[in-house]
PDB file of N, CA and C in Angstrom:
ATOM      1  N   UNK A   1       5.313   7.408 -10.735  1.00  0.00           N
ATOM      2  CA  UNK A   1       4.966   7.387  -9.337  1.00  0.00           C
ATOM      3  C   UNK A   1       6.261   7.252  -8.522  1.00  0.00           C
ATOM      4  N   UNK A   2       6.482   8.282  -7.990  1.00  0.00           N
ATOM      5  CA  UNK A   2       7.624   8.126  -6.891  1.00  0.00           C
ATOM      6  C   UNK A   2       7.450   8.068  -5.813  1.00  0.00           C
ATOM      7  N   UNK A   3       7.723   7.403  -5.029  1.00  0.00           N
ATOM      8  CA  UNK A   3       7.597   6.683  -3.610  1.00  0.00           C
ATOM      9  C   UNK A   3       8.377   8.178  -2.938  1.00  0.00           C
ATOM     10  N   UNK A   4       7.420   8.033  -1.634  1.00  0.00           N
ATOM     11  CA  UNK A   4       8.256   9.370  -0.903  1.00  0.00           C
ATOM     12  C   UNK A   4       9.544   9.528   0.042  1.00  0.00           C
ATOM     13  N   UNK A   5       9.504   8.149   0.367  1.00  0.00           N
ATOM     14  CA  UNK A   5      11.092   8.051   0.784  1.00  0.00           C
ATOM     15  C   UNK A   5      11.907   8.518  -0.213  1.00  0.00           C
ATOM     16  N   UNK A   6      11.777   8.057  -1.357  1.00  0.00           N
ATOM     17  CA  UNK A   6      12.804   8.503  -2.490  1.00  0.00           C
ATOM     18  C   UNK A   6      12.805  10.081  -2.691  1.00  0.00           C
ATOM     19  N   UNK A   7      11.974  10.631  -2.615  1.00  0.00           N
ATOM     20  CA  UNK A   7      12.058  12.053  -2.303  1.00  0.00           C
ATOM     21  C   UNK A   7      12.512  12.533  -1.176  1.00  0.00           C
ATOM     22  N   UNK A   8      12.183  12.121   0.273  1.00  0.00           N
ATOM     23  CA  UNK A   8      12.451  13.015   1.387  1.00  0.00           C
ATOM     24  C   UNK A   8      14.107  12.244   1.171  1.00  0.00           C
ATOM     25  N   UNK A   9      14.577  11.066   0.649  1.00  0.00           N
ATOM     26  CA  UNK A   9      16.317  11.029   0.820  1.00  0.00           C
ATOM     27  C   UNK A   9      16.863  11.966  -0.119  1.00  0.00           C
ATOM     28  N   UNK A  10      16.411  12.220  -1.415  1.00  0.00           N
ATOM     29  CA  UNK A  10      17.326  13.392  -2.078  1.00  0.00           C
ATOM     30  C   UNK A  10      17.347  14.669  -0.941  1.00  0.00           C
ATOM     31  N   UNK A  11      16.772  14.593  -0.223  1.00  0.00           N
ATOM     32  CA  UNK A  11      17.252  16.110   0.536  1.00  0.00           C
ATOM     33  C   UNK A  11      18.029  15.417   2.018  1.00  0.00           C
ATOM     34  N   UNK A  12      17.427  14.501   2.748  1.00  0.00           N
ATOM     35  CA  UNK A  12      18.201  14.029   3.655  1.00  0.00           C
ATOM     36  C   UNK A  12      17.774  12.358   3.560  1.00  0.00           C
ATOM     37  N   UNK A  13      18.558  11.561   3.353  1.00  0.00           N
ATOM     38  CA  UNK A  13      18.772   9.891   2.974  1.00  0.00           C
ATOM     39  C   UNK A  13      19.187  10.025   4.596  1.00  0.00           C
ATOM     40  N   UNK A  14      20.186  10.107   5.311  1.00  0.00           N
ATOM     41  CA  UNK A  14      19.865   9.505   6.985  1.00  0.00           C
ATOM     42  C   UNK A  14      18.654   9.070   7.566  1.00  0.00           C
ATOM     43  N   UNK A  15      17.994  10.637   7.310  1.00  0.00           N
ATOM     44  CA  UNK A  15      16.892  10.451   7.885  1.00  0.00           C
ATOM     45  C   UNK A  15      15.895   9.307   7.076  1.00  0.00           C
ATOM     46  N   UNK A  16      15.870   9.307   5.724  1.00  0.00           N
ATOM     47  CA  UNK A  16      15.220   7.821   5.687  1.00  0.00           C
ATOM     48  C   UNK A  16      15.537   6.578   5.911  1.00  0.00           C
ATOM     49  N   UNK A  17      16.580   6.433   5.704  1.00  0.00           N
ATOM     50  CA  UNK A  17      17.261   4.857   6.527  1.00  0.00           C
ATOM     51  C   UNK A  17      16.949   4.824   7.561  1.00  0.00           C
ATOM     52  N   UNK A  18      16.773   6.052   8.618  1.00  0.00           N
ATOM     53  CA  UNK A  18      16.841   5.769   9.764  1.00  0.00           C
ATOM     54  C   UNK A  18      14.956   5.187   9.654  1.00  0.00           C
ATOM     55  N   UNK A  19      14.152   6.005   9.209  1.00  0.00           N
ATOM     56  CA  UNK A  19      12.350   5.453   8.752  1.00  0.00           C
ATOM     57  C   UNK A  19      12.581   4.342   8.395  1.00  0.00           C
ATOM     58  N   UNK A  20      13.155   3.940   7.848  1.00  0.00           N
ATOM     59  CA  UNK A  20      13.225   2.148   7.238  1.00  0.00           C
ATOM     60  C   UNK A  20      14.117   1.257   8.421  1.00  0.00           C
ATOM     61  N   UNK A  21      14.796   1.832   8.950  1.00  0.00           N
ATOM     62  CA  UNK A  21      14.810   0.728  10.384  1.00  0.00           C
ATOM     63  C   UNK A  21      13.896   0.636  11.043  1.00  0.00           C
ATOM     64  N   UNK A  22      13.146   1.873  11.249  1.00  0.00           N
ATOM     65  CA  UNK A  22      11.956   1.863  12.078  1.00  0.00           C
ATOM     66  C   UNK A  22      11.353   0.938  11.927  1.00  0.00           C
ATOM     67  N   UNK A  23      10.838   1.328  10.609  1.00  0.00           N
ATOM     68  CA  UNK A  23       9.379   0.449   9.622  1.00  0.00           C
ATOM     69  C   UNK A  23      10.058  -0.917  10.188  1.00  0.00           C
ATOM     70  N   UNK A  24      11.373  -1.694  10.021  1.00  0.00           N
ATOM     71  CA  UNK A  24      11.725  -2.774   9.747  1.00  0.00           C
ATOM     72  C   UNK A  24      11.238  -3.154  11.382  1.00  0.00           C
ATOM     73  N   UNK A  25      11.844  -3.012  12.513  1.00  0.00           N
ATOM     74  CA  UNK A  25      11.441  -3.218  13.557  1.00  0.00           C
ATOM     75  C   UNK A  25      10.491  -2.944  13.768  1.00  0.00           C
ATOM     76  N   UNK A  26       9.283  -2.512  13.190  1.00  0.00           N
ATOM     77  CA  UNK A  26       8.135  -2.400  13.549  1.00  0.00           C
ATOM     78  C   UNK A  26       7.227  -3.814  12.704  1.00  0.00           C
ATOM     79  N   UNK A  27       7.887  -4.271  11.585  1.00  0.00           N
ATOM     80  CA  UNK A  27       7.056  -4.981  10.702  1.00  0.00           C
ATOM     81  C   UNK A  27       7.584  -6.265  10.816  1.00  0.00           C
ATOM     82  N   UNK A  28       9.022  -6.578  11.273  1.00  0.00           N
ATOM     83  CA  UNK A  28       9.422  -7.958  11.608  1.00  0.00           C
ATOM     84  C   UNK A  28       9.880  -8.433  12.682  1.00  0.00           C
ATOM     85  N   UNK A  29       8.598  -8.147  13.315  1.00  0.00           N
ATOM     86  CA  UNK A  29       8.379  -8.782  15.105  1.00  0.00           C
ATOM     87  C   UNK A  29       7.902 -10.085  15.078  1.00  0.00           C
ATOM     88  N   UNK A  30       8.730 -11.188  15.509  1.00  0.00           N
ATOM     89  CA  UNK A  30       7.814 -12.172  15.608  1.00  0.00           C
ATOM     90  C   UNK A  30       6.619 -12.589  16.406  1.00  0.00           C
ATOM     91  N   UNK A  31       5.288 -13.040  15.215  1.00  0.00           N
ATOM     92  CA  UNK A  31       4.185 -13.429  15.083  1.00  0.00           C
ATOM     93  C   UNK A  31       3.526 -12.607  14.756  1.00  0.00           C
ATOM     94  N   UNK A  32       4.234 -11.309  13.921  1.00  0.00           N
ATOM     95  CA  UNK A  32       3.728 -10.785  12.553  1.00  0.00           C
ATOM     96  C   UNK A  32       3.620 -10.916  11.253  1.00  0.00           C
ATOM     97  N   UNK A  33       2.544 -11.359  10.971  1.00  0.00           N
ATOM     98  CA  UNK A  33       2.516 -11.864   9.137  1.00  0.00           C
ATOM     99  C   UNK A  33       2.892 -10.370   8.218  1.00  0.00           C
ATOM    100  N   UNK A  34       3.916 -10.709   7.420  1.00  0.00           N
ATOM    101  CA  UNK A  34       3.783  -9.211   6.691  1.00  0.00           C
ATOM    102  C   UNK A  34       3.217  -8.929   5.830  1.00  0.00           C
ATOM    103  N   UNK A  35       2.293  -9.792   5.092  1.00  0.00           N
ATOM    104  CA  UNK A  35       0.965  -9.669   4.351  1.00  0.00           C
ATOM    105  C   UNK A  35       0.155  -8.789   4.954  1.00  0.00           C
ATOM    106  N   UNK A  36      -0.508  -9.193   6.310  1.00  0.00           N
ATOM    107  CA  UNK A  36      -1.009  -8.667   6.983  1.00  0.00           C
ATOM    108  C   UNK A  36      -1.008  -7.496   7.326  1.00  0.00           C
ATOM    109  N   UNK A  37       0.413  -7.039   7.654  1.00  0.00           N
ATOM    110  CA  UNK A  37       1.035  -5.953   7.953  1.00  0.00           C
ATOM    111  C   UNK A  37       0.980  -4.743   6.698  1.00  0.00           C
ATOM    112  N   UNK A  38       1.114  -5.534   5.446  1.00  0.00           N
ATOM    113  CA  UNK A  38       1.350  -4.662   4.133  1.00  0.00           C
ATOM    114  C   UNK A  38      -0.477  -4.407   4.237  1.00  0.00           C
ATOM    115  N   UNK A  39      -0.965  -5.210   4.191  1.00  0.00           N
ATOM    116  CA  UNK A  39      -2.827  -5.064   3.928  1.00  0.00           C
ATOM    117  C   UNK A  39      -3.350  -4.014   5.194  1.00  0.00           C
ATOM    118  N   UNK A  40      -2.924  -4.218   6.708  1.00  0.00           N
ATOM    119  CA  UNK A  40      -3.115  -3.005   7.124  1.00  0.00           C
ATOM    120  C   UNK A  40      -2.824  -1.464   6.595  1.00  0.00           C
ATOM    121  N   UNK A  41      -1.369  -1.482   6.702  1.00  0.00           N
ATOM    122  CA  UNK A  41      -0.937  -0.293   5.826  1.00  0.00           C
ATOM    123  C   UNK A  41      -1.956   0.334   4.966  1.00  0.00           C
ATOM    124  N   UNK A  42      -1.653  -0.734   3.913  1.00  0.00           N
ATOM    125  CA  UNK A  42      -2.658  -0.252   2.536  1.00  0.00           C
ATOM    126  C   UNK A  42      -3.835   0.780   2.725  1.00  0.00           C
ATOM    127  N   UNK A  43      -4.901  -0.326   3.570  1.00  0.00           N
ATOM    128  CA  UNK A  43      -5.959   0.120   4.149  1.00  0.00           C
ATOM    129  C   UNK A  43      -6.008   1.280   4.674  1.00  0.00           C
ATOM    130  N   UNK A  44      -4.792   1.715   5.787  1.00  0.00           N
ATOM    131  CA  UNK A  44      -5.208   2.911   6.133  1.00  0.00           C
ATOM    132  C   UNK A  44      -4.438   3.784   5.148  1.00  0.00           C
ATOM    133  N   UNK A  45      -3.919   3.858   4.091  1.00  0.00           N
ATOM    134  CA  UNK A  45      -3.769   5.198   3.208  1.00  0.00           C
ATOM    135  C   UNK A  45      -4.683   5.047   2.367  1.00  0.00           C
ATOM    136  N   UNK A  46      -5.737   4.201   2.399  1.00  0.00           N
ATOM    137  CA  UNK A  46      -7.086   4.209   1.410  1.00  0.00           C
ATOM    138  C   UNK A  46      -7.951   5.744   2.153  1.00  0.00           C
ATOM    139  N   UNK A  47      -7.834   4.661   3.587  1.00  0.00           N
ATOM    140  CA  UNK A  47      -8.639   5.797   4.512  1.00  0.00           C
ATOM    141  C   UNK A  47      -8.173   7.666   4.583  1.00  0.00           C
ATOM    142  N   UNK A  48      -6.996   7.445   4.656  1.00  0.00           N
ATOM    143  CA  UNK A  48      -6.406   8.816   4.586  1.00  0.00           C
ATOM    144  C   UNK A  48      -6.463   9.230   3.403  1.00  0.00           C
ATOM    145  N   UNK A  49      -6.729   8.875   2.366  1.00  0.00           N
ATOM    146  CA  UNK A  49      -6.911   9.526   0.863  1.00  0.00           C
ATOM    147  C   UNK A  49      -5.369   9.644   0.105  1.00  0.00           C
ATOM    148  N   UNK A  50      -3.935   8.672   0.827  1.00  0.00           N
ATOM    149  CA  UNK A  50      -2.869   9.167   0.289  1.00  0.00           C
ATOM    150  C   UNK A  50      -2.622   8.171  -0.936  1.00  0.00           C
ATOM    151  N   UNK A  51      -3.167   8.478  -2.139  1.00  0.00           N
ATOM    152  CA  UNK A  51      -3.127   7.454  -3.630  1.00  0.00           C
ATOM    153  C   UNK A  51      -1.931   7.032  -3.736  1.00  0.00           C
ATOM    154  N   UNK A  52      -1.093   7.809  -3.688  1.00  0.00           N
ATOM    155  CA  UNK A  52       0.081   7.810  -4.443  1.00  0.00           C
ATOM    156  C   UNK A  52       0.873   6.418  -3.460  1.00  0.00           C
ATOM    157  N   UNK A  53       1.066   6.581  -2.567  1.00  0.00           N
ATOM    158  CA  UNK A  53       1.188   5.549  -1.599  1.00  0.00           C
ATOM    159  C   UNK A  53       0.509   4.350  -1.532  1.00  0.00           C
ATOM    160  N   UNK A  54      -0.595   4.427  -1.449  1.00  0.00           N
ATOM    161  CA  UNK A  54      -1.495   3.425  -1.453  1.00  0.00           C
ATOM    162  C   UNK A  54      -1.177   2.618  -2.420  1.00  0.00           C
ATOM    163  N   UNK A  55      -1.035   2.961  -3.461  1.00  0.00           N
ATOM    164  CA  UNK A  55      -0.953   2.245  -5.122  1.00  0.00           C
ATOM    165  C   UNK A  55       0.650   1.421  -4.797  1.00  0.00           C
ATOM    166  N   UNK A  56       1.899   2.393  -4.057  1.00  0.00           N
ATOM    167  CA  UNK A  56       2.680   1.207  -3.900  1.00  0.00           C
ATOM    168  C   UNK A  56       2.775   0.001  -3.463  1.00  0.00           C
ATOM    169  N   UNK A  57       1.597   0.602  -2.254  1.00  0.00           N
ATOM    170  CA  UNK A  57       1.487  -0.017  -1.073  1.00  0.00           C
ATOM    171  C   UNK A  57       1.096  -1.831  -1.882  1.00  0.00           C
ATOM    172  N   UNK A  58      -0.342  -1.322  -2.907  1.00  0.00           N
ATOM    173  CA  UNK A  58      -1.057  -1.946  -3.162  1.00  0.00           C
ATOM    174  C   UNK A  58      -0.181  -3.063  -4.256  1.00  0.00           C
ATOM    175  N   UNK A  59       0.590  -2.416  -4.750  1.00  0.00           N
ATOM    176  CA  UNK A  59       1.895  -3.476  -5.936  1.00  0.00           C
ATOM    177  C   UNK A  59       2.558  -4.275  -4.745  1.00  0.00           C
ATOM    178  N   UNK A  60       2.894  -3.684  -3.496  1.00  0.00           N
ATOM    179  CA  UNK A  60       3.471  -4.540  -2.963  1.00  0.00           C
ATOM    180  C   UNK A  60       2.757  -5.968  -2.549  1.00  0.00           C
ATOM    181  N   UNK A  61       1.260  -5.445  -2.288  1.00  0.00           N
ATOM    182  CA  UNK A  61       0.677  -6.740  -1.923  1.00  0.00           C
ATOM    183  C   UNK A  61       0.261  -7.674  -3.300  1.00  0.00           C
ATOM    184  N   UNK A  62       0.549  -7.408  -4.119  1.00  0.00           N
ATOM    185  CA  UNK A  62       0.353  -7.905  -5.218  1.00  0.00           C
ATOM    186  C   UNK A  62       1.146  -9.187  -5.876  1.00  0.00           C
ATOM    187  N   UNK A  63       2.372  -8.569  -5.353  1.00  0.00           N
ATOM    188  CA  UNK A  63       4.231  -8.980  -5.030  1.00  0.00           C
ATOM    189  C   UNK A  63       3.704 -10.312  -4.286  1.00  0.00           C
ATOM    190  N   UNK A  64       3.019  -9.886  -3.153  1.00  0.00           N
ATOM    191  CA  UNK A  64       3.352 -10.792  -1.964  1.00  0.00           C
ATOM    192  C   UNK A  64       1.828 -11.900  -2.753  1.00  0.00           C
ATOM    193  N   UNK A  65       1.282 -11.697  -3.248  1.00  0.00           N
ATOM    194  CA  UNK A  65       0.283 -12.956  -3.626  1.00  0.00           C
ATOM    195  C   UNK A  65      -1.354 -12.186  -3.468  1.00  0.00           C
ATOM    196  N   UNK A  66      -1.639 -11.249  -3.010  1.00  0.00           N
ATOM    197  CA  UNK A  66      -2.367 -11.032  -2.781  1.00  0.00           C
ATOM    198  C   UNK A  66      -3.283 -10.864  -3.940  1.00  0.00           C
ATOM    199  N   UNK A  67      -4.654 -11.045  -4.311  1.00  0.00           N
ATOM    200  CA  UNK A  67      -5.100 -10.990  -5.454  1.00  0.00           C
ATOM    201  C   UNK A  67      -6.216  -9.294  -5.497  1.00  0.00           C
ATOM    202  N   UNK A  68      -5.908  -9.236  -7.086  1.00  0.00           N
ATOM    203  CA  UNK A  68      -7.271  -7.768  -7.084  1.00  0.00           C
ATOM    204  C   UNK A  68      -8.182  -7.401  -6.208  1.00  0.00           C
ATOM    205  N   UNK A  69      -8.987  -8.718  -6.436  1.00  0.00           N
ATOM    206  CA  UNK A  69     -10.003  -9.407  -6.198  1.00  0.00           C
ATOM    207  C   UNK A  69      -9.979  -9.031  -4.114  1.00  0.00           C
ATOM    208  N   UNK A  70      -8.706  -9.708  -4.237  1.00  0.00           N
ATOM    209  CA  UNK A  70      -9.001  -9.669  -2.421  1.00  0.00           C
ATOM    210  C   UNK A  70      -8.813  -8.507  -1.858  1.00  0.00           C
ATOM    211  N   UNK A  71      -7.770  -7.775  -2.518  1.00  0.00           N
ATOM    212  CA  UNK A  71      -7.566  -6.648  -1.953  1.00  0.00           C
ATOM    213  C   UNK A  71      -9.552  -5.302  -2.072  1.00  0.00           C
ATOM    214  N   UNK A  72      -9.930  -5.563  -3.229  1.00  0.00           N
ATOM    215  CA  UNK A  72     -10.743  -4.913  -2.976  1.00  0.00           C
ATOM    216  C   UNK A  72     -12.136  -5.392  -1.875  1.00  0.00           C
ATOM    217  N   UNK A  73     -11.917  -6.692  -1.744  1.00  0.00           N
ATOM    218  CA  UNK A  73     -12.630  -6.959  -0.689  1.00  0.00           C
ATOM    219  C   UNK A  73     -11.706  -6.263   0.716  1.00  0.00           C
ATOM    220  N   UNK A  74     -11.380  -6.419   0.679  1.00  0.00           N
ATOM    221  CA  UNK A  74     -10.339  -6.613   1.984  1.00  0.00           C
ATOM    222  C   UNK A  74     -10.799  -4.435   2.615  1.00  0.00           C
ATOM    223  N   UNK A  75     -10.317  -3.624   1.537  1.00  0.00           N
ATOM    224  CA  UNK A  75     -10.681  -2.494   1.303  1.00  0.00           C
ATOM    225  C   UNK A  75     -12.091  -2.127   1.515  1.00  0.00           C
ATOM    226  N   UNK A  76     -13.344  -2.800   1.206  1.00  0.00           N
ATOM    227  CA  UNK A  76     -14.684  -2.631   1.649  1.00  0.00           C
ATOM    228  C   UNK A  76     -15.364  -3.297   3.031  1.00  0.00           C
ATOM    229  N   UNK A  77     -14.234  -3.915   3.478  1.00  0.00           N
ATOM    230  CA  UNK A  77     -14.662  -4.588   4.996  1.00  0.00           C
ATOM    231  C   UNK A  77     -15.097  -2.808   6.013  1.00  0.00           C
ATOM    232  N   UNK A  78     -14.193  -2.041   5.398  1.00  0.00           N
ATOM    233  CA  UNK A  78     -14.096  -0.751   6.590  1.00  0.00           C
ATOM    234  C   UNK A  78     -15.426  -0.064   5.895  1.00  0.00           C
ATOM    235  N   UNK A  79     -16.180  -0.087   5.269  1.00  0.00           N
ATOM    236  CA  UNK A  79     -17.056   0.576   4.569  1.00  0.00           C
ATOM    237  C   UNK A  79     -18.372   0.797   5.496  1.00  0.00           C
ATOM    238  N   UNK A  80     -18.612   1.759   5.918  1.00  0.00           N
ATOM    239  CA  UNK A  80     -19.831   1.542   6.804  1.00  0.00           C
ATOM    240  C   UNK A  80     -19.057   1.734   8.203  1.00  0.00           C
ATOM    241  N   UNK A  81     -18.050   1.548   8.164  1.00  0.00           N
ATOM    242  CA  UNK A  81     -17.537   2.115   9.570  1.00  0.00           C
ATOM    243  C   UNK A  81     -16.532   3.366   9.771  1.00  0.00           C
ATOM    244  N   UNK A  82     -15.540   2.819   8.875  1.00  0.00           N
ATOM    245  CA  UNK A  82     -14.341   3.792   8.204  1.00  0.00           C
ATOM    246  C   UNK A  82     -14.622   4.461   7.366  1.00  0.00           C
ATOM    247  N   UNK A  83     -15.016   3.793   6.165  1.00  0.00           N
ATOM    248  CA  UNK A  83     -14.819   4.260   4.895  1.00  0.00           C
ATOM    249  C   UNK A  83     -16.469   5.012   4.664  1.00  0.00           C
ATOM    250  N   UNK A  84     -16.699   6.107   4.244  1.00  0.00           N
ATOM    251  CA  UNK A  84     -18.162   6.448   3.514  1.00  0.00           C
ATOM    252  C   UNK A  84     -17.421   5.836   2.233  1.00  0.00           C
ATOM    253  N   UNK A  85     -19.092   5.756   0.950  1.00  0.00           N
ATOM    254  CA  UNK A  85     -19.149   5.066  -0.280  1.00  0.00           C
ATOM    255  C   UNK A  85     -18.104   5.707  -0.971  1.00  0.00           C
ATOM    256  N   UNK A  86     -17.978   7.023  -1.084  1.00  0.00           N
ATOM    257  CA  UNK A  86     -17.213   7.984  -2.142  1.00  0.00           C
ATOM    258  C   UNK A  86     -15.569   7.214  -2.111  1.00  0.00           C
ATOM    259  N   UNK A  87     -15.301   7.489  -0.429  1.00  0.00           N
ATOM    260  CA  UNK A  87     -13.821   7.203  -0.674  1.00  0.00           C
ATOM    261  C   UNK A  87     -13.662   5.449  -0.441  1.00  0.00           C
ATOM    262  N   UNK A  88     -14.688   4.503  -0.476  1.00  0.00           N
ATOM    263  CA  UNK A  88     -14.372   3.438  -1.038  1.00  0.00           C
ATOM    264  C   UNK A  88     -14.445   3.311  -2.389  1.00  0.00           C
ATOM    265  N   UNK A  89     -14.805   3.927  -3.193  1.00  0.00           N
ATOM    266  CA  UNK A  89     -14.951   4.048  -4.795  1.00  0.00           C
ATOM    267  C   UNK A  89     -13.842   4.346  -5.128  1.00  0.00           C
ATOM    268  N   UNK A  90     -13.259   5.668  -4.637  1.00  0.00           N
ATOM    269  CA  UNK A  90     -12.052   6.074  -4.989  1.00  0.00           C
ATOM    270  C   UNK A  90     -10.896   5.166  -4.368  1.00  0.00           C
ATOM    271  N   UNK A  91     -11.010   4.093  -3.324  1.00  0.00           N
ATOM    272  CA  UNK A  91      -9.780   3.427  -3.275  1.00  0.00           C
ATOM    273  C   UNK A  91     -10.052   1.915  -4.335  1.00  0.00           C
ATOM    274  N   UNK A  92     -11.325   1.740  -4.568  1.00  0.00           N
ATOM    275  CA  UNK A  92     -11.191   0.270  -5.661  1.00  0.00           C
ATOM    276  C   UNK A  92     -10.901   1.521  -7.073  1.00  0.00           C
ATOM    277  N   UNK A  93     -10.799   2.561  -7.399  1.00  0.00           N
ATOM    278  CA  UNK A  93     -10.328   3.010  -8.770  1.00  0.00           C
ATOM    279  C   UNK A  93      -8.427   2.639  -8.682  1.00  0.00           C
ATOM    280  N   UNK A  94      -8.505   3.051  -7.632  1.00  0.00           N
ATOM    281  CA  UNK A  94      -7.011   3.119  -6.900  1.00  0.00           C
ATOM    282  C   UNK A  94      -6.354   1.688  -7.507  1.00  0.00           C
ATOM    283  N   UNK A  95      -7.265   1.208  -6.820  1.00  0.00           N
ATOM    284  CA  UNK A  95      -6.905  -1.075  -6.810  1.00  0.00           C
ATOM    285  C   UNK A  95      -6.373  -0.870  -8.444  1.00  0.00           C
ATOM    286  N   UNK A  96      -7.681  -0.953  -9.157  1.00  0.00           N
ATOM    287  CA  UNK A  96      -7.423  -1.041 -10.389  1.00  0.00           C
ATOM    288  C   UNK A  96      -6.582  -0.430 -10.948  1.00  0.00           C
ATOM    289  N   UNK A  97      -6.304   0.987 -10.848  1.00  0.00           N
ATOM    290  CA  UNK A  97      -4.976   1.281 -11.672  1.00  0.00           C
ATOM    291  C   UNK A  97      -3.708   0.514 -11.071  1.00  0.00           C
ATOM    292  N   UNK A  98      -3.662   0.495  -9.699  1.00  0.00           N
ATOM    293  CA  UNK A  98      -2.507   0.217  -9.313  1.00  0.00           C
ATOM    294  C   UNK A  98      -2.389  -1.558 -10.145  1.00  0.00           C
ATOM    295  N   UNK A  99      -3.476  -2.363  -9.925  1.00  0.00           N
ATOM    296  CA  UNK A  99      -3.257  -3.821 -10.476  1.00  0.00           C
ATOM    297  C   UNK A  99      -2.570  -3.476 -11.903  1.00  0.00           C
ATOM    298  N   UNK A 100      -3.762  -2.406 -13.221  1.00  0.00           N
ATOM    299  CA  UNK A 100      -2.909  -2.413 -14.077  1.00  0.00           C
ATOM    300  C   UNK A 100      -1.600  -2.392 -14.382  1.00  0.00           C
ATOM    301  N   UNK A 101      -0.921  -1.159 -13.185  1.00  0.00           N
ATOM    302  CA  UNK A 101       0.428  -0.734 -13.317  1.00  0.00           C
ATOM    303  C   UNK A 101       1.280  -2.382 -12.925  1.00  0.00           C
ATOM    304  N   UNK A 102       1.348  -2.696 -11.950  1.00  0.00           N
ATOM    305  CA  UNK A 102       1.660  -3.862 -11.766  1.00  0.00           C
ATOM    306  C   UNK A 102       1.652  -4.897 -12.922  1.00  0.00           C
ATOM    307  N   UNK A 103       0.411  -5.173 -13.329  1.00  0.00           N
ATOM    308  CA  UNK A 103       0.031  -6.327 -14.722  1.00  0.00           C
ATOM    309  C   UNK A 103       1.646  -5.430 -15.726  1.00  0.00           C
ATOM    310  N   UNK A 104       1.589  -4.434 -16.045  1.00  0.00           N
ATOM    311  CA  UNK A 104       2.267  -3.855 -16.982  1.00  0.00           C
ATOM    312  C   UNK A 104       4.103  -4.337 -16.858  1.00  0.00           C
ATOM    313  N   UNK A 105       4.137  -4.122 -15.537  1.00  0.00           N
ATOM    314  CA  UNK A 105       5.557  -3.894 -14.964  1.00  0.00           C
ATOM    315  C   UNK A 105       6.032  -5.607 -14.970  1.00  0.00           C
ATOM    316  N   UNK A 106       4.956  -6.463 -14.949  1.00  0.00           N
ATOM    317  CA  UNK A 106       5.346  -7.895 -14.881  1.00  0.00           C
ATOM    318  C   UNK A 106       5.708  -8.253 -16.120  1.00  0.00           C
ATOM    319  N   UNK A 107       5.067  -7.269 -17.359  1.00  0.00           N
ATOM    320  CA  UNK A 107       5.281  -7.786 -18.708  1.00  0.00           C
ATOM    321  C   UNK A 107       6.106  -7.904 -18.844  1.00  0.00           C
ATOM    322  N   UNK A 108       6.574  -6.629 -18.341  1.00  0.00           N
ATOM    323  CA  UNK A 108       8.310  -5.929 -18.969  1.00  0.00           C
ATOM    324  C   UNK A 108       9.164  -6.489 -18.316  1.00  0.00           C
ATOM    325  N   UNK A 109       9.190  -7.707 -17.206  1.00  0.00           N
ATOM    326  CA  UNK A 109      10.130  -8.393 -16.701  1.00  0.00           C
ATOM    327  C   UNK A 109      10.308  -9.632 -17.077  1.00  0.00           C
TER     328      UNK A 109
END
């Protein structure tokens, strides 16, 4: 799984540093939790269908304490408003691989 910054910098890296200042001033404003901030995120690339992202998204909150468990709650709050059933199914398959990958990557550290 390669993260897409790491792709769009092999062709131009400015331009992603310059996305990661963004992101940074956008995510460490004070009386922003960045849990919060990472669990929004998440959420909406559940909604947009972008896996590949999502799944980082989702190790990161994993990082930060967040549990399986909550995240897939957290993911079915939008259900009925956001989310139809299909693509909440497909983001708790998401949870789970991504937790596995994570469980895996902790071994090996």
């Amino acid at each position: 799984m390669k993260a897409s910054t790491l792709r769009v910098a092999e062709v131009n890296a400015p331009a992603v540093a310059r996305y990661k200042e963004m992101r940074d001033l956008l995510i460490e404003q004070p009386g922003l939790d960045r849990s919060l901030c990472e669990i929004l995120v998440t959420t909406q690339l559940a909604l947009l269908g972008q896996e590949v992202a999502f799944k980082l998204h989702a190790q990161r909150l994993f990082d930060l304490g967040v549990s399986k468990e909550q995240l897939e709650r957290l993911v079915l709050v939008g259900l009925g408003v956001t989310f139809v059933i299909p693509q909440a199914a497909k983001a708790l398959n998401w949870i789970a691989e991504a937790h596995a990958l994570h469980q895996g990557s902790e071994a090996q550290a």
